[in-house]
C-alpha atoms as a PDB file:
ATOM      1  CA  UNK A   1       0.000   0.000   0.000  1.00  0.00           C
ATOM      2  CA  UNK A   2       1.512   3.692  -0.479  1.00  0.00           C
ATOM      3  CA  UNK A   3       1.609   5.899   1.618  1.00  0.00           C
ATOM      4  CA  UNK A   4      -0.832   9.348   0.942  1.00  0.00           C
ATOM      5  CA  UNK A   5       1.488  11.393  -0.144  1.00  0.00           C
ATOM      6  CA  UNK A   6       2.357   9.273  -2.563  1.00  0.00           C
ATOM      7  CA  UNK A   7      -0.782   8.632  -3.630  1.00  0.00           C
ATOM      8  CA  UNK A   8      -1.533  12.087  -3.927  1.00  0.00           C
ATOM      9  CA  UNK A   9       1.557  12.644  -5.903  1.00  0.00           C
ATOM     10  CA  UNK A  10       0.661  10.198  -8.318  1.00  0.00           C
ATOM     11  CA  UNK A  11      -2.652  11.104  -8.655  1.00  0.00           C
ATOM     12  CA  UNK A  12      -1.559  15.254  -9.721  1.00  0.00           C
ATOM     13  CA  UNK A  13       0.923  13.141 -11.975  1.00  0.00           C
ATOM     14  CA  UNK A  14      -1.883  11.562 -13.556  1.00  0.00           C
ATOM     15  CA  UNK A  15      -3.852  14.252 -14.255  1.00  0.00           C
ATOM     16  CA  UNK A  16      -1.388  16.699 -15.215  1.00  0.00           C
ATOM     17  CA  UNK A  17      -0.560  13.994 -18.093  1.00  0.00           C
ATOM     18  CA  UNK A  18      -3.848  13.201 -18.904  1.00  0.00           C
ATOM     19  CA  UNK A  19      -3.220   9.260 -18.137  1.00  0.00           C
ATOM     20  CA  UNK A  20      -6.133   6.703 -17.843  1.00  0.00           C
ATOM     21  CA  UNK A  21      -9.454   7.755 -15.834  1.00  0.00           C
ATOM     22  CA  UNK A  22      -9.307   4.367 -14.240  1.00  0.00           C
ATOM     23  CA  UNK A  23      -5.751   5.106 -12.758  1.00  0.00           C
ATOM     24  CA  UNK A  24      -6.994   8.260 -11.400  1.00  0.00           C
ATOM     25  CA  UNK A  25     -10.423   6.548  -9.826  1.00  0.00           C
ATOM     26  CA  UNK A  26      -8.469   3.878  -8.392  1.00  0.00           C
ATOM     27  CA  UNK A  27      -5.881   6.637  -6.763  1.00  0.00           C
ATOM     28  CA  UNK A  28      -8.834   8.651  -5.341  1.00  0.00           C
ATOM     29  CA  UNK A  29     -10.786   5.462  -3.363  1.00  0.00           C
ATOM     30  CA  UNK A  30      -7.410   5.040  -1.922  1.00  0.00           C
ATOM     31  CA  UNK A  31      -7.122   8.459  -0.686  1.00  0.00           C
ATOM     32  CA  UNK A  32     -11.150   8.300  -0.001  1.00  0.00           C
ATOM     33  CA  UNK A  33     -10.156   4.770   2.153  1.00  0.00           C
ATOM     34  CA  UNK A  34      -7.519   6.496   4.029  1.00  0.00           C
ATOM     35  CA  UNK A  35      -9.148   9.363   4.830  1.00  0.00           C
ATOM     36  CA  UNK A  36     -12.276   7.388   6.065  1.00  0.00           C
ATOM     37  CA  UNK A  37      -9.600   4.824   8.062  1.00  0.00           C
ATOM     38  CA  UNK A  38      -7.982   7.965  10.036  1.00  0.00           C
ATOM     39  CA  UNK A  39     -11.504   9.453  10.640  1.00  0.00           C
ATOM     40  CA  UNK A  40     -12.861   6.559  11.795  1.00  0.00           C
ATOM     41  CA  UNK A  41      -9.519   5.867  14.463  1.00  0.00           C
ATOM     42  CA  UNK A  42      -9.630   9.500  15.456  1.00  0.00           C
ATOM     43  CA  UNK A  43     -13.605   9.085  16.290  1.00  0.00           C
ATOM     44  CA  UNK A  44     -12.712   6.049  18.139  1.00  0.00           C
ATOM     45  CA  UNK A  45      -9.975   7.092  20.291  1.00  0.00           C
ATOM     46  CA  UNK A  46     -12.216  10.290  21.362  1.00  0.00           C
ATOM     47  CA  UNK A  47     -15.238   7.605  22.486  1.00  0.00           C
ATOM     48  CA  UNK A  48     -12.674   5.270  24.452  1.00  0.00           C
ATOM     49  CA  UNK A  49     -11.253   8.763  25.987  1.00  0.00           C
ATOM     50  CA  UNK A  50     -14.659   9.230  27.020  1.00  0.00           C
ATOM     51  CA  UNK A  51     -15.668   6.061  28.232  1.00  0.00           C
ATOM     52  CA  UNK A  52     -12.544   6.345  29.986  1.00  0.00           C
ATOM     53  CA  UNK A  53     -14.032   9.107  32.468  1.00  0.00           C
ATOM     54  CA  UNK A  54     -17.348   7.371  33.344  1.00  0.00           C
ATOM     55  CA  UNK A  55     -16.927   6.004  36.753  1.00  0.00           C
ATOM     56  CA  UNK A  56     -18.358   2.336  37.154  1.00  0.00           C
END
């Protein structure tokens, strides 16, 4: 797997040379995956920082 900036190099790459729409469709899921990955971490961590504080 590459990493995003990678990805996102490739991608500008792409476009700026006009390559193969299926190149650049496959290149943005990626970057779609990732960013839905990290949001989904980053909303996790918060809820087991909150559960966390609640006294049982």
């Amino acid at each position: 797997m590459q990493y995003p900036k990678a990805v996102v190099k490739s991608t500008l790459e792409a476009l700026d040379k006009n390559e193969d729409e299926g190149l650049i469709k496959k290149s943005l899921k990626i970057l779609k995956d990732l960013a839905i990955g990290a949001g989904g971490s980053l909303i996790g961590s918060g809820i087991l920082a909150l559960l966390g504080t609640i006294p049982f």
